[in-house]
PDB file of N, CA and C in Angstrom:
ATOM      1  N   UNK A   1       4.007  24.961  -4.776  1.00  0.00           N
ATOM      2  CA  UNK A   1       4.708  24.009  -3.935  1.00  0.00           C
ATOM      3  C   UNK A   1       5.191  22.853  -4.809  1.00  0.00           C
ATOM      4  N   UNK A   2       6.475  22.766  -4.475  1.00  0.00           N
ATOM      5  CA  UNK A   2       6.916  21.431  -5.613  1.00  0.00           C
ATOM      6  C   UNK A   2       7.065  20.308  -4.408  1.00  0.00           C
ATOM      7  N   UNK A   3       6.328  19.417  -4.996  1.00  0.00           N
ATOM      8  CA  UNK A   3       6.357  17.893  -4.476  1.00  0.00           C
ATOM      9  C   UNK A   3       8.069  17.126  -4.775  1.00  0.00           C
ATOM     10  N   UNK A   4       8.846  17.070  -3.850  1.00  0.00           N
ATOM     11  CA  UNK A   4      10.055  16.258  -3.746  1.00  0.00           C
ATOM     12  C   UNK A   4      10.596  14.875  -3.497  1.00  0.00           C
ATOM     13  N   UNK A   5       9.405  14.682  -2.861  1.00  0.00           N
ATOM     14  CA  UNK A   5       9.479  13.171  -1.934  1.00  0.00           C
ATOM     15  C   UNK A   5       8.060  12.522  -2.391  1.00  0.00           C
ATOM     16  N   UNK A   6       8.175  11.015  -3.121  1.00  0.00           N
ATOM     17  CA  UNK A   6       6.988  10.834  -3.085  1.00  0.00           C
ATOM     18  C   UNK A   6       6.994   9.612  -2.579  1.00  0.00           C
ATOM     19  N   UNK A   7       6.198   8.568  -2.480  1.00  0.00           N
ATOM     20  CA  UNK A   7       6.147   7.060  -1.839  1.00  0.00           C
ATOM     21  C   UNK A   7       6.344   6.325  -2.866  1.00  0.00           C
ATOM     22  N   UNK A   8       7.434   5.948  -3.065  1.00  0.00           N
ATOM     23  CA  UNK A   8       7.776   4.862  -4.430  1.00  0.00           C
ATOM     24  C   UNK A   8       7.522   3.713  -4.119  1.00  0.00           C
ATOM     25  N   UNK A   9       7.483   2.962  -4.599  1.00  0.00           N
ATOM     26  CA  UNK A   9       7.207   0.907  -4.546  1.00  0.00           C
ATOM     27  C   UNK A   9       8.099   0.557  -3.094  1.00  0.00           C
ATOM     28  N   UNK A  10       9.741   1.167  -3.109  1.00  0.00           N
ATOM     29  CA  UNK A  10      10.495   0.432  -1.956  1.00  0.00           C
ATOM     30  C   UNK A  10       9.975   1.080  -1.148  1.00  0.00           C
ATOM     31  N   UNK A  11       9.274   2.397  -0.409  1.00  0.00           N
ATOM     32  CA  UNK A  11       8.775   2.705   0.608  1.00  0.00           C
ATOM     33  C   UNK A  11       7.262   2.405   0.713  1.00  0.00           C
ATOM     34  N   UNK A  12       6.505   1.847  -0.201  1.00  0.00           N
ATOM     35  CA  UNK A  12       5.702   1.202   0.026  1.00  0.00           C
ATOM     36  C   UNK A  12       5.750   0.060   0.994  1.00  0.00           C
ATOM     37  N   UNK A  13       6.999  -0.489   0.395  1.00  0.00           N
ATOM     38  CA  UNK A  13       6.777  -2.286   0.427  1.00  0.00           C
ATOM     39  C   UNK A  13       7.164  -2.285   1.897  1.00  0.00           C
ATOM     40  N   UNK A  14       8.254  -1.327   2.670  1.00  0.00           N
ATOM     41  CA  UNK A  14       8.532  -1.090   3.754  1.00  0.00           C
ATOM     42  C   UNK A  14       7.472  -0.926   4.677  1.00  0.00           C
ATOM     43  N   UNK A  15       6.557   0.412   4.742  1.00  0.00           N
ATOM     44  CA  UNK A  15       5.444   0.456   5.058  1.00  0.00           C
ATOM     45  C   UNK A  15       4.624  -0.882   5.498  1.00  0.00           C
ATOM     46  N   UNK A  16       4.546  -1.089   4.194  1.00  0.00           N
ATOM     47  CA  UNK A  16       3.677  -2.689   4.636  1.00  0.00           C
ATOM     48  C   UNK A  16       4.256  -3.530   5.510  1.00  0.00           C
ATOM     49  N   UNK A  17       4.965  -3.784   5.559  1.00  0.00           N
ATOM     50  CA  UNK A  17       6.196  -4.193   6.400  1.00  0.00           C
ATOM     51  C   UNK A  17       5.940  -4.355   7.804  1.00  0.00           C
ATOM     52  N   UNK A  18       6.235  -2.807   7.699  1.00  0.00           N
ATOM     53  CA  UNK A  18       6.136  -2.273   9.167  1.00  0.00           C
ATOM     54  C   UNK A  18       4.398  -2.187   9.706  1.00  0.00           C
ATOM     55  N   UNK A  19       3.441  -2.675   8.938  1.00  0.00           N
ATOM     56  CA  UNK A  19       2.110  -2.886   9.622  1.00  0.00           C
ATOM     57  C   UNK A  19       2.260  -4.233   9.621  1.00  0.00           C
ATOM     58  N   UNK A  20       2.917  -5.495   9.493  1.00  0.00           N
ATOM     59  CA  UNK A  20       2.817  -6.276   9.832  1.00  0.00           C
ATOM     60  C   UNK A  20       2.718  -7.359   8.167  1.00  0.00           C
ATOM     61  N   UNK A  21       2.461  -7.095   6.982  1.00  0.00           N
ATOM     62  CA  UNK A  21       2.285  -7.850   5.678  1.00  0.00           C
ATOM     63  C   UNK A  21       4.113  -8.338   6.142  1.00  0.00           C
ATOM     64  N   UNK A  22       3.934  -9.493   6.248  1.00  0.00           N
ATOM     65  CA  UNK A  22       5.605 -10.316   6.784  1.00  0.00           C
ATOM     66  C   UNK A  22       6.231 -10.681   5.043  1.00  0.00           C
ATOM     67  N   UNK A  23       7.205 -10.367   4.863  1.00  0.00           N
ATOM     68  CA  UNK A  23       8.182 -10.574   3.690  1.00  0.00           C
ATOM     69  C   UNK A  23       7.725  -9.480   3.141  1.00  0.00           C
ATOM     70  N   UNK A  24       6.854  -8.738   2.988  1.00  0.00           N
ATOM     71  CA  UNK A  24       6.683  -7.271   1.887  1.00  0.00           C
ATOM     72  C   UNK A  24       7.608  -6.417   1.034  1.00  0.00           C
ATOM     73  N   UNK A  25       9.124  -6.403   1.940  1.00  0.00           N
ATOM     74  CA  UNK A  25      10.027  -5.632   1.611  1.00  0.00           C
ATOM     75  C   UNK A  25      10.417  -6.200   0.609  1.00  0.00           C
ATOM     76  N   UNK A  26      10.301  -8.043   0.230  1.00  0.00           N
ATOM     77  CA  UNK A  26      11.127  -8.706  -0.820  1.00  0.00           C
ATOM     78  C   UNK A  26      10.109  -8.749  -1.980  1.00  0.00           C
ATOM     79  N   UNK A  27       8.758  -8.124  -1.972  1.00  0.00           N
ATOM     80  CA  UNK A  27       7.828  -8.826  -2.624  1.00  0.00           C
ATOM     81  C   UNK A  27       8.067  -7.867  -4.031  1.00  0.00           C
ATOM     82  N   UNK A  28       7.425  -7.964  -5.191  1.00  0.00           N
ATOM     83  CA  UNK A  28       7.089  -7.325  -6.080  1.00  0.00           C
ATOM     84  C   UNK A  28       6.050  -6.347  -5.566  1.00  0.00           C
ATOM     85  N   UNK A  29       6.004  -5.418  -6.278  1.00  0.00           N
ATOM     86  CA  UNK A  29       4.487  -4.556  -6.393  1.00  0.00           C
ATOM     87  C   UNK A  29       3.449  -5.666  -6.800  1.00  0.00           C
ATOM     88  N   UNK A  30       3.290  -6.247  -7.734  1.00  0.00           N
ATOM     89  CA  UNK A  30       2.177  -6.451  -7.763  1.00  0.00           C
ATOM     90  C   UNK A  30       2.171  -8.474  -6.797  1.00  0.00           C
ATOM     91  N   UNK A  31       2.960  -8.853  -6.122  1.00  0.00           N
ATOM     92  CA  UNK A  31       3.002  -9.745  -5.427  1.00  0.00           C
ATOM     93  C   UNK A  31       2.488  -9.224  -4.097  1.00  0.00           C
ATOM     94  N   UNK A  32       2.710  -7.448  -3.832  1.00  0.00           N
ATOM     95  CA  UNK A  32       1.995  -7.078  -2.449  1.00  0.00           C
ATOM     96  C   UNK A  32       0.682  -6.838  -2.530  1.00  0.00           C
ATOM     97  N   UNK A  33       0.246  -6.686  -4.094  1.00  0.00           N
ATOM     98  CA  UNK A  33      -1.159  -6.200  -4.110  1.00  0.00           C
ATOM     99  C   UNK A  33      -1.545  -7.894  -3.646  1.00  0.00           C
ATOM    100  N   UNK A  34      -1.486  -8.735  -4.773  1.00  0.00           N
ATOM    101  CA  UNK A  34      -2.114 -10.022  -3.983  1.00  0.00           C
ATOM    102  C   UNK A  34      -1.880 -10.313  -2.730  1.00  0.00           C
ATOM    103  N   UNK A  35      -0.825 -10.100  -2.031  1.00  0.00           N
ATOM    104  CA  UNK A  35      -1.272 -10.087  -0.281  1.00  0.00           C
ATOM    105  C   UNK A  35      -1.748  -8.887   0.252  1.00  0.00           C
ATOM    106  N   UNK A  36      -2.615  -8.104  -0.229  1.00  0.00           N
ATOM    107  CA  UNK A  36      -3.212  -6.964  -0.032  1.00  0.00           C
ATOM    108  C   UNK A  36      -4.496  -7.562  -0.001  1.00  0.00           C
ATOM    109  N   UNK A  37      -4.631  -8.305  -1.169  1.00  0.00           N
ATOM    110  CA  UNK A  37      -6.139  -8.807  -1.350  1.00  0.00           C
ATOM    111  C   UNK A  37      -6.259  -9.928  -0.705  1.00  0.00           C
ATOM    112  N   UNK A  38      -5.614 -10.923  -0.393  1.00  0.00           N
ATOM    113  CA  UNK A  38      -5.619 -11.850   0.920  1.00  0.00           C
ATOM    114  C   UNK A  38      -6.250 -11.133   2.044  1.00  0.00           C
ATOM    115  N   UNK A  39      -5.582 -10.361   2.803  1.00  0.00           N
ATOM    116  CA  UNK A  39      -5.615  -9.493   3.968  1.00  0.00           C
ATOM    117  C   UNK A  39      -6.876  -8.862   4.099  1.00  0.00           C
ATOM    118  N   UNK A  40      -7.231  -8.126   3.157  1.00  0.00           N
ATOM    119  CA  UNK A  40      -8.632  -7.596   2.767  1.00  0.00           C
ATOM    120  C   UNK A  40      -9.580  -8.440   2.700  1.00  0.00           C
ATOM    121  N   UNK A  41      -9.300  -9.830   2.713  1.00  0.00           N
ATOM    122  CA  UNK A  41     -10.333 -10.589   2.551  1.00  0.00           C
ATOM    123  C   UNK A  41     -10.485 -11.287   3.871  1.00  0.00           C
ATOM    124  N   UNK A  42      -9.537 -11.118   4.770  1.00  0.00           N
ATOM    125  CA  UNK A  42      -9.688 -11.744   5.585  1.00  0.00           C
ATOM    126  C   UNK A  42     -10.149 -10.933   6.926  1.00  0.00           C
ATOM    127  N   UNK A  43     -10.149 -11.506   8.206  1.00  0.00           N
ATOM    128  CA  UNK A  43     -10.747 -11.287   9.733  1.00  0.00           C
ATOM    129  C   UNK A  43     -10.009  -9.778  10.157  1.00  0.00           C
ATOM    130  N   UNK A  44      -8.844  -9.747   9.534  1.00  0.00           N
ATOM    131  CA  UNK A  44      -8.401  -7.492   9.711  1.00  0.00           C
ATOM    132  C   UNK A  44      -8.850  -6.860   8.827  1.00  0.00           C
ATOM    133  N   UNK A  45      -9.553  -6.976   7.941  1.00  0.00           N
ATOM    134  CA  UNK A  45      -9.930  -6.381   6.576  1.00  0.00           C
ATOM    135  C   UNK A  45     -10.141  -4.718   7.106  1.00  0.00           C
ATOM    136  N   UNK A  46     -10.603  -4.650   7.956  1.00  0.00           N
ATOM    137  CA  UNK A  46     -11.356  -3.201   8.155  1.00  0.00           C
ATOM    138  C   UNK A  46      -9.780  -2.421   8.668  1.00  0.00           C
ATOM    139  N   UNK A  47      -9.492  -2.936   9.386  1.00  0.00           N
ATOM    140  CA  UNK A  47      -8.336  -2.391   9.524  1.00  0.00           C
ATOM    141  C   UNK A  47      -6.986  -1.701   8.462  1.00  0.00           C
ATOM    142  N   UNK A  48      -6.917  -3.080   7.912  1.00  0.00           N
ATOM    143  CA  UNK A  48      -6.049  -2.854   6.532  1.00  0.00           C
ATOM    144  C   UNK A  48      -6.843  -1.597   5.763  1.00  0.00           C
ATOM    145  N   UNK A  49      -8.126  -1.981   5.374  1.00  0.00           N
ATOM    146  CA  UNK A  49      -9.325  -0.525   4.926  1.00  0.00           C
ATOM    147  C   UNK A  49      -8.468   0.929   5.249  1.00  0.00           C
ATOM    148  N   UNK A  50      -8.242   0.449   6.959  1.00  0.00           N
ATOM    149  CA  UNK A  50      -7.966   2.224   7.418  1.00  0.00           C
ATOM    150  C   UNK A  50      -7.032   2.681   7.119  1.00  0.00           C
ATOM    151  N   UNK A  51      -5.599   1.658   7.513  1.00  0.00           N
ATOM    152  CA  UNK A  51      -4.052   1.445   6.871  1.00  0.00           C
ATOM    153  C   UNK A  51      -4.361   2.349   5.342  1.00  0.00           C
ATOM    154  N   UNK A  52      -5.271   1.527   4.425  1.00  0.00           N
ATOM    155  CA  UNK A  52      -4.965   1.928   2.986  1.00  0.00           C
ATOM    156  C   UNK A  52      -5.237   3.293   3.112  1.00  0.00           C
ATOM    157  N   UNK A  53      -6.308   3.557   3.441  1.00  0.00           N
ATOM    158  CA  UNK A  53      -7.139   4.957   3.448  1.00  0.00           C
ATOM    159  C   UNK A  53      -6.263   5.962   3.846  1.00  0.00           C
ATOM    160  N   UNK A  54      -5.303   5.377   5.187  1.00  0.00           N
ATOM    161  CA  UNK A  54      -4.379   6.780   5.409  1.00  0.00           C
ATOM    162  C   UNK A  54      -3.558   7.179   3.813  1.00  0.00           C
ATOM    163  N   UNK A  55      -3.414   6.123   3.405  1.00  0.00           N
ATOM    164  CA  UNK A  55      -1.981   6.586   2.373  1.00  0.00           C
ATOM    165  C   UNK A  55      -2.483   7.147   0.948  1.00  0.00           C
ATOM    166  N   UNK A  56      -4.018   6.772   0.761  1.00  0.00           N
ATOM    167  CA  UNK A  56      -4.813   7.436  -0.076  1.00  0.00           C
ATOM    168  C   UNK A  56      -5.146   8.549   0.035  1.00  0.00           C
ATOM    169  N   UNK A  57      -5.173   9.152   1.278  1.00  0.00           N
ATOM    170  CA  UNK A  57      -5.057  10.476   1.677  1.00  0.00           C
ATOM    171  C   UNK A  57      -4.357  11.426   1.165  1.00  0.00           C
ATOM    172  N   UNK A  58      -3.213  10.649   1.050  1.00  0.00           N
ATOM    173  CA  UNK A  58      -1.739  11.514   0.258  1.00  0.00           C
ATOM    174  C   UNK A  58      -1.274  10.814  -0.450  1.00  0.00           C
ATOM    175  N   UNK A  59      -2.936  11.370  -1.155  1.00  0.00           N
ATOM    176  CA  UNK A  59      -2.689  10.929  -2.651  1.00  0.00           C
ATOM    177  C   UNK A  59      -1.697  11.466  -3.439  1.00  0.00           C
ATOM    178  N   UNK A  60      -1.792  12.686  -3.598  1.00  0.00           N
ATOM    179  CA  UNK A  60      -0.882  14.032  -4.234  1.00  0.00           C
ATOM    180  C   UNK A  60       0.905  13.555  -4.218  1.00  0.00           C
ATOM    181  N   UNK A  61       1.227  12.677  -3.179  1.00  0.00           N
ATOM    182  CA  UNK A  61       2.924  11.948  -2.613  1.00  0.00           C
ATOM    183  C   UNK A  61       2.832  10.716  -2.522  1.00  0.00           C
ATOM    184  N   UNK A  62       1.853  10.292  -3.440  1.00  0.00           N
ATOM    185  CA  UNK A  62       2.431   8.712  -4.122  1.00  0.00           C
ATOM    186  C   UNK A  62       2.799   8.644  -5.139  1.00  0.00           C
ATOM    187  N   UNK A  63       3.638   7.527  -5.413  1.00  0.00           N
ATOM    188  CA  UNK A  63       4.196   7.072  -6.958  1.00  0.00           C
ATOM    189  C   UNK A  63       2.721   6.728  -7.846  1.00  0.00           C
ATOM    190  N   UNK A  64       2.886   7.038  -8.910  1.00  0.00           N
ATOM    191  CA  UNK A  64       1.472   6.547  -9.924  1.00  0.00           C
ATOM    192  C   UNK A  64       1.253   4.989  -9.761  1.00  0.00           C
ATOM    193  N   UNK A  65       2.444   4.323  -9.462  1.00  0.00           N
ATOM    194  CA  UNK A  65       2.134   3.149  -9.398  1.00  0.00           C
ATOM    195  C   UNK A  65       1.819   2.466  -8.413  1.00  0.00           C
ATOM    196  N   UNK A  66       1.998   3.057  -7.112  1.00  0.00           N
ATOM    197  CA  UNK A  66       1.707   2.926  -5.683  1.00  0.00           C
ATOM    198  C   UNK A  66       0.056   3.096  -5.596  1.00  0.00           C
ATOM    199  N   UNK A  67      -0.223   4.276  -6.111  1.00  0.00           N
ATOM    200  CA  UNK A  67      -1.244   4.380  -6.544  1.00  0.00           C
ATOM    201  C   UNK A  67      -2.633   3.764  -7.163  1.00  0.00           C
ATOM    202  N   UNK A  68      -2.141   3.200  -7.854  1.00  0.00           N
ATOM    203  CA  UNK A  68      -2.735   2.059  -8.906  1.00  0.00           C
ATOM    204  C   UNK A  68      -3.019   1.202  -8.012  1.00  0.00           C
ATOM    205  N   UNK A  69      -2.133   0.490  -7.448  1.00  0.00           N
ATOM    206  CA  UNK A  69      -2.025  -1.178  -6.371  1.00  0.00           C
ATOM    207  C   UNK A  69      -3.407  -0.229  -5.261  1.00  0.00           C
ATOM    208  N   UNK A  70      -3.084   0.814  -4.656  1.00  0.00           N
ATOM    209  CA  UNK A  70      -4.249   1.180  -3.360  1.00  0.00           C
ATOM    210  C   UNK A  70      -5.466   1.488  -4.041  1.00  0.00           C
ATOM    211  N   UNK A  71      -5.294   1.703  -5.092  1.00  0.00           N
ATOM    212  CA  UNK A  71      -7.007   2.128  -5.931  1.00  0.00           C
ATOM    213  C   UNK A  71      -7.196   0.720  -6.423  1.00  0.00           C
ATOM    214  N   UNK A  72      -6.869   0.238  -6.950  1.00  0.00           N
ATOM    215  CA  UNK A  72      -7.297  -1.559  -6.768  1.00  0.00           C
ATOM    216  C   UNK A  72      -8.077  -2.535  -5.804  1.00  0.00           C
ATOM    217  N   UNK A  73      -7.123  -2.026  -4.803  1.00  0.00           N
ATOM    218  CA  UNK A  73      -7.293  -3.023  -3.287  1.00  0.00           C
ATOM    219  C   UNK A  73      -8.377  -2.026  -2.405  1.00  0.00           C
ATOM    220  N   UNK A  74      -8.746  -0.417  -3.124  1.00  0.00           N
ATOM    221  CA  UNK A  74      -9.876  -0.385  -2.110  1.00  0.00           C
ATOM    222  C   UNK A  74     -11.189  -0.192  -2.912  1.00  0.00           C
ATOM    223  N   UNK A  75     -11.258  -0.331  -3.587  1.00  0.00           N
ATOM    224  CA  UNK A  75     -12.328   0.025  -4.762  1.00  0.00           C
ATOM    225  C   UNK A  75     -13.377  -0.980  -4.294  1.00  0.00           C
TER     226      UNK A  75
END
């Protein structure tokens, strides 16, 4: 099976987006990880947890660098 589609940084940042991280789409990669780690630190943490966990799931259809930022923020 060849992998075609994977989750790059701009469909990341969208994603986040669309759970609610407000400006995400404009942010850097590593400007979303620090509001990753805000969020995580704060009163939704468990939630965001589950958010991450889905996309760690599929692992195999992320960018390496997408990657990196969610193995960071859940470690």
């Amino acid at each position: 099976m060849m992998i075609t589609e994977l989750m790059d940084q701009d469909d990341f940042r969208v994603q986040l987006q669309a759970w609610g991280l407000e400006g995400s789409n404009r942010l850097t990669l590593a400007e979303c990880s620090d509001r990753l780690s805000e969020v995580l630190a704060g009163p939704e943490r468990e939630l965001w947890q589950e958010r991450l966990a889905s996309l760690l799931a599929k692992r195999e259809l992320l960018h390496p660098e997408v990657q990196a930022v969610l193995n960071a923020c859940v470690k």
